[in-house]
Protein backbone atom coordinates (compact mmCIF):
# COMPACT_ATOMS: atom_id res chain seq x y z
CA UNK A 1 -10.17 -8.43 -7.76
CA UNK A 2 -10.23 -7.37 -4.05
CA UNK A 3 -8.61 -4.61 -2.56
CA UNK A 4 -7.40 -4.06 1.02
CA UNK A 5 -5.85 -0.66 2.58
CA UNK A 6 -3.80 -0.36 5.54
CA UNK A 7 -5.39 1.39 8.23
CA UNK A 8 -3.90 -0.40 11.68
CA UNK A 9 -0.92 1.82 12.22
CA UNK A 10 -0.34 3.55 15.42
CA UNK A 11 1.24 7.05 13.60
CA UNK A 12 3.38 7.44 16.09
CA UNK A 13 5.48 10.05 14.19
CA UNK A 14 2.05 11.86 13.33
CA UNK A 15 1.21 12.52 17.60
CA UNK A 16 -0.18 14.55 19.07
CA UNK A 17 -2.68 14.59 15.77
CA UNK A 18 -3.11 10.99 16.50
CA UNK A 19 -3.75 10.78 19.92
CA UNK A 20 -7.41 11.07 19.06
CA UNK A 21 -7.91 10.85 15.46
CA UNK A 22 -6.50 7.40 13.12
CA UNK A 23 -3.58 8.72 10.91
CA UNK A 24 -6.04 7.36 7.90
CA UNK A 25 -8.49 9.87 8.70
CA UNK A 26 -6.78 13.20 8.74
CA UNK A 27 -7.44 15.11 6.78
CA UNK A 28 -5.68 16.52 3.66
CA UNK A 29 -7.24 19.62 1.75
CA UNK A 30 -11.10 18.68 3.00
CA UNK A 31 -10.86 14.65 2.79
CA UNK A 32 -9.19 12.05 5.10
CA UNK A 33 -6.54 10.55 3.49
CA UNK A 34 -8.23 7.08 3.59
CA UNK A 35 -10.84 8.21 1.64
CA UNK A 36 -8.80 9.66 -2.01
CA UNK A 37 -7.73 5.63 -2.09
CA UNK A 38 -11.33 5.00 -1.78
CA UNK A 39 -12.44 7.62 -4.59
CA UNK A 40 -9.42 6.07 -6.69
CA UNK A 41 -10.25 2.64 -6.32
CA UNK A 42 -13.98 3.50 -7.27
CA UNK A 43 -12.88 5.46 -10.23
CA UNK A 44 -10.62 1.72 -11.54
CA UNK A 45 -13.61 -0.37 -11.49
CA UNK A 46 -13.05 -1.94 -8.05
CA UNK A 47 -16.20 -2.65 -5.76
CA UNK A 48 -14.96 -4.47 -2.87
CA UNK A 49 -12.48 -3.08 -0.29
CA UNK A 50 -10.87 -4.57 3.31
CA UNK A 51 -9.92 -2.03 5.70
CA UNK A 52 -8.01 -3.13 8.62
CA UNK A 53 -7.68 -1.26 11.87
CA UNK A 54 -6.59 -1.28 15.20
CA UNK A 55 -5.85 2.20 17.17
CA UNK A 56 -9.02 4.30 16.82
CA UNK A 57 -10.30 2.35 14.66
CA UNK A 58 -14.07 2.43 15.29
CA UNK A 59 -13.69 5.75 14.08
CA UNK A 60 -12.95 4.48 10.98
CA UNK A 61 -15.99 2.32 10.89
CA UNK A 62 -18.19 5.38 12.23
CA UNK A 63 -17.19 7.45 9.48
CA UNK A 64 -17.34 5.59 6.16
CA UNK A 65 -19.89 2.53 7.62
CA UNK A 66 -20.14 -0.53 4.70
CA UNK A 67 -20.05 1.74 2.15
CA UNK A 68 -18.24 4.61 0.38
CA UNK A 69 -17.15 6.16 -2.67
CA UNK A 70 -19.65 3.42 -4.60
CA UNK A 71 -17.51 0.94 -3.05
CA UNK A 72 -19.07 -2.47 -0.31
CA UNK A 73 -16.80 -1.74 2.99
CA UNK A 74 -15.54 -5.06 5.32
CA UNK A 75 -13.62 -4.41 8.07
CA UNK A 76 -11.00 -6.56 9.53
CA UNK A 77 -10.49 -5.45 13.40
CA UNK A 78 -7.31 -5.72 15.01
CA UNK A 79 -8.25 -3.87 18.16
CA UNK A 80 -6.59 -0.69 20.10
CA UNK A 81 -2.80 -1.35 20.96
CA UNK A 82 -3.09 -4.76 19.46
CA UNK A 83 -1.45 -4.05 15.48
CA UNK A 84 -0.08 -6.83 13.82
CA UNK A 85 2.13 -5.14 11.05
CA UNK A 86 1.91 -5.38 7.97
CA UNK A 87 2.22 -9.34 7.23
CA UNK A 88 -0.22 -9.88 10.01
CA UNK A 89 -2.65 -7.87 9.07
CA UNK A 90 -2.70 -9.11 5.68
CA UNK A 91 -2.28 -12.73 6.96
CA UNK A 92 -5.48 -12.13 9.27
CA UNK A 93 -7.96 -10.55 6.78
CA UNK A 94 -7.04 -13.38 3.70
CA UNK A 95 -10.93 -14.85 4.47
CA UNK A 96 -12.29 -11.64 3.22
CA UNK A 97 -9.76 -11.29 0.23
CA UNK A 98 -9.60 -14.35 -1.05
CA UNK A 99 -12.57 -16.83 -2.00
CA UNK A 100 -10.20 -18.68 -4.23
CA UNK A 101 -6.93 -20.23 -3.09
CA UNK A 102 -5.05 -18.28 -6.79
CA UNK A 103 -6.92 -15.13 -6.49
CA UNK A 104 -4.76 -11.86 -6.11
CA UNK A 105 -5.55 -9.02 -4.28
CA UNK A 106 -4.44 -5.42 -4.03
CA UNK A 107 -2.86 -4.04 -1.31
CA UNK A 108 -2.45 0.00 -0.45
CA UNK A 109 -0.93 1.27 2.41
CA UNK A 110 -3.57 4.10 3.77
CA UNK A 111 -0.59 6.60 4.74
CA UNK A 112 0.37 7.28 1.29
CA UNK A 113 -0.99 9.90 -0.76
CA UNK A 114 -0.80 9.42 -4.60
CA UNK A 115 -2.28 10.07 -8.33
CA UNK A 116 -1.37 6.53 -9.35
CA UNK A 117 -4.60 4.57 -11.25
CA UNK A 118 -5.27 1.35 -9.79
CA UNK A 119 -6.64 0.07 -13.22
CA UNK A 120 -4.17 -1.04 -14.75
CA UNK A 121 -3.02 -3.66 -11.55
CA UNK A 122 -5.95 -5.32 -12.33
CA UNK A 123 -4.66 -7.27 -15.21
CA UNK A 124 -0.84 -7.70 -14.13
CA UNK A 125 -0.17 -11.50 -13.92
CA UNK A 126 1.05 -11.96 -10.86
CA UNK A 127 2.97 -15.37 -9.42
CA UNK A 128 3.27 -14.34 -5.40
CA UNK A 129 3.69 -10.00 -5.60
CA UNK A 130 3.94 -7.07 -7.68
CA UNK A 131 5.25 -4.23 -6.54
CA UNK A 132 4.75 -0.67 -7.50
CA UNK A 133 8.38 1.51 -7.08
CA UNK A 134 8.28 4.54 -6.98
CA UNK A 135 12.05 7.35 -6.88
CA UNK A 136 13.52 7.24 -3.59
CA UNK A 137 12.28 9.77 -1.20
CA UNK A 138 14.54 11.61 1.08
CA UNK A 139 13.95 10.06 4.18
CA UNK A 140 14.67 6.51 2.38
CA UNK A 141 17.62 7.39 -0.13
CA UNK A 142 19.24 4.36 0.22
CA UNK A 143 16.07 2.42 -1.59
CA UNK A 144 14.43 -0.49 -0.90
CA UNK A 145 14.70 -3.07 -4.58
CA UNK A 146 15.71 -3.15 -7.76
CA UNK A 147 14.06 -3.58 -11.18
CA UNK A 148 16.21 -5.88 -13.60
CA UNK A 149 16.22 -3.98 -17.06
CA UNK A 150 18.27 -4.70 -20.12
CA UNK A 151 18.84 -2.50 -22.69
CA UNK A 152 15.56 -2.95 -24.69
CA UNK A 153 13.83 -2.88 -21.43
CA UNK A 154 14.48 0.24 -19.45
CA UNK A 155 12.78 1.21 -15.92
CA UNK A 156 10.64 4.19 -17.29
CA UNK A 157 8.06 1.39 -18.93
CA UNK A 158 4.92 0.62 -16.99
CA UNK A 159 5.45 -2.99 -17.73
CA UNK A 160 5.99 -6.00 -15.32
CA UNK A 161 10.22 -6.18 -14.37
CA UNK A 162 11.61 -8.83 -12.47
CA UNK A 163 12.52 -6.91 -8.78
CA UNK A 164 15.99 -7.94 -6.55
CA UNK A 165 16.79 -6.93 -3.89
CA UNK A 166 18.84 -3.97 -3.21
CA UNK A 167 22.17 -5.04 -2.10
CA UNK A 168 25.01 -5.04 -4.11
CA UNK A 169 23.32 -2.56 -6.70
CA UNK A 170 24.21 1.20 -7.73
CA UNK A 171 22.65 3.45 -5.72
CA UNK A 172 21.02 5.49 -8.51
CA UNK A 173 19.32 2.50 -9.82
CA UNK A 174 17.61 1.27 -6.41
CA UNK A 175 13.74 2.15 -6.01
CA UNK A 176 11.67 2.71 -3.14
CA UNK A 177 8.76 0.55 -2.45
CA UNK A 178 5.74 2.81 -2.79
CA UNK A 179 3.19 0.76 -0.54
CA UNK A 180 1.07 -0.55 -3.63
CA UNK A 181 1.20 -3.91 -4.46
CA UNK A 182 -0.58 -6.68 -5.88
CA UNK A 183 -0.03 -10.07 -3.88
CA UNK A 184 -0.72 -13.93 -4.26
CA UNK A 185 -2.22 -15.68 -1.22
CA UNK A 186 0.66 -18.27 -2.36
CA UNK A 187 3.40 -15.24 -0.97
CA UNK A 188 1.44 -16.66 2.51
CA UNK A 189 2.17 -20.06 2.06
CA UNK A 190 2.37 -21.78 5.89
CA UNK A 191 0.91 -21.11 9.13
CA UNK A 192 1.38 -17.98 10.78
CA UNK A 193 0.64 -16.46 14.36
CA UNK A 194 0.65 -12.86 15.96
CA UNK A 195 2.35 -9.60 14.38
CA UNK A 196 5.05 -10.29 11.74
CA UNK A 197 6.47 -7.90 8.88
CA UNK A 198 5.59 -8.45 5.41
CA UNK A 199 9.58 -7.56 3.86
CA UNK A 200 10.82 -11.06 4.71
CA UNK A 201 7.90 -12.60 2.92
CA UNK A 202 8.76 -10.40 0.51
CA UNK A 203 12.56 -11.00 0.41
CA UNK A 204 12.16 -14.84 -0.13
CA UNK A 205 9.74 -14.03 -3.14
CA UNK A 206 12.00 -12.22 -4.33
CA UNK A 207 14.91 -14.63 -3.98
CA UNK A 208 12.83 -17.28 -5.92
CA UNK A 209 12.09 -15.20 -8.99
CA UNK A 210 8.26 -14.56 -8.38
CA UNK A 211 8.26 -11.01 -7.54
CA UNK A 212 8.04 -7.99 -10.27
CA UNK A 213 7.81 -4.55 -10.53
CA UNK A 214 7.00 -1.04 -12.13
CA UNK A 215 8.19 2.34 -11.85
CA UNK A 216 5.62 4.96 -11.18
CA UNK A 217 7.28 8.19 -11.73
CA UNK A 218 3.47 10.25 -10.96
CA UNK A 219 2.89 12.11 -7.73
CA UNK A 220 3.41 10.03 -4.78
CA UNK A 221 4.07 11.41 -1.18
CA UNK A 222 4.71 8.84 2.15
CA UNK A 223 2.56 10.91 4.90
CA UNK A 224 4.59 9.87 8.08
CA UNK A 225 4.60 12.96 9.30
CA UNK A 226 3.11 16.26 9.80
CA UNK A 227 5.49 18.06 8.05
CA UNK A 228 5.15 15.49 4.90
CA UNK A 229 1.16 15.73 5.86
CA UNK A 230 1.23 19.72 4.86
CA UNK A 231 3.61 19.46 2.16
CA UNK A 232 0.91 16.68 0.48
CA UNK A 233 -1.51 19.76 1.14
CA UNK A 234 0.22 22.31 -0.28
CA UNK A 235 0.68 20.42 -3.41
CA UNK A 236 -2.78 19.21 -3.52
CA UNK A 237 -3.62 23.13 -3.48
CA UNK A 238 -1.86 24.27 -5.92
CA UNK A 239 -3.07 21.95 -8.38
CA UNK A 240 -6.69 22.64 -7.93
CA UNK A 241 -5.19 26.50 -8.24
């Protein structure tokens, strides 16, 4: 299995800091934060990664070249001011992910910072996405899905759980999507052109019963900005205290 991280985001909540650096390579305690997916990644048994970019990216490129971490580097370039969001960029680098039409991939988003193993993903069957939820933060309360339990199948097991949406659920029982996923090229299905979002693909999965889910109730920090940058820091810190 493939992985690909998210590196084409503009960080416009992280400027100035990224008016001249790529929100994937600040740094956090020593290390960009690209580069503690990379080590992670490495440390699951994975040996191929996709990195997209598109503002700054060359610095990307510059700094970790075709390979890192033990891990063989392709790049899939979106060039400066010219992002296509999440689906997109997914969407654009399927070529390098995919060299079978039924093979899934995994998917990080780079601005996350988290202690979750990517081992395990490796072996979750997956029919279009898998999505790994995570408690809802405070800057997304409201959640994003919901994992369908029963009483001999509650959320606090690492196993696969069908996901629905949101809506219509208690609030104390919706999750936040933690920006690690395993997807299907099938979730793709169709032709698609320019920038689109990845949540109505998503969505429709979801609607037709091929999307599930985990809880991941580890560390796990969304680094949109620089006040969420130090407290990632901080808490980095004071575990290697």
């Amino acid at each position: 299995m493939k992985a690909m991280i998210l590196a084409a985001g503009r960080g416009e909540r992280m400027r100035p800091l990224t008016d001249i650096t790529p929100k994937p390579l600040l740094k956090v305690a020593g290390k960009p934060l690209l580069q503690y997916h990379l080590e992670r990644l490495s440390s699951a048994g994975f040996t191929e990664v996709v990195i997209n970019h598109a503002h700054l990216g060359a610095q990307i490129e510059d700094y970790f070249g075709r390979r890192a971490c033990g891990l063989n580097i392709r790049y899939s370039v979106e060039g400066d001011g010219q992002a296509l969001e999440t689906g997109g960029g997914i969407y654009k680098a399927l070529p390098l992910l995919t060299e079978h039409r039924d093979q899934p991939f995994l998917v990080i988003n780079s601005d996350i910072w988290t202690d979750y193993s990517f081992k395990g993903l490796r072996s979750v069957p997956v029919k279009k996405a898998h999505l790994v939820m995570v408690q809802n933060p405070a800057h997304n309360i409201q959640g994003d899905f919901y994992l369908e339990t029963s009483s001999a199948c509650k959320a606090k097991t690492a196993a696969p759980l069908p996901v629905s949406l949101a809506a219509n659920k208690p609030e104390d029982a919706r999750l936040t999507f933690s920006g690690i996923s395993i997807l299907h090229p099938a979730l793709f299905k169709g032709e698609y052109q320019g920038a689109f979002p990845l949540a109505p693909l998503l969505r429709s999965a979801i609607a037709e019963g091929c999307v599930t889910g985990e809880r991941f109730q580890g560390a796990w920090f969304d680094v949109g900005t620089p006040e969420r940058l130090h407290r990632v820091e901080n808490f980095i810190k004071s575990g290697q205290e």
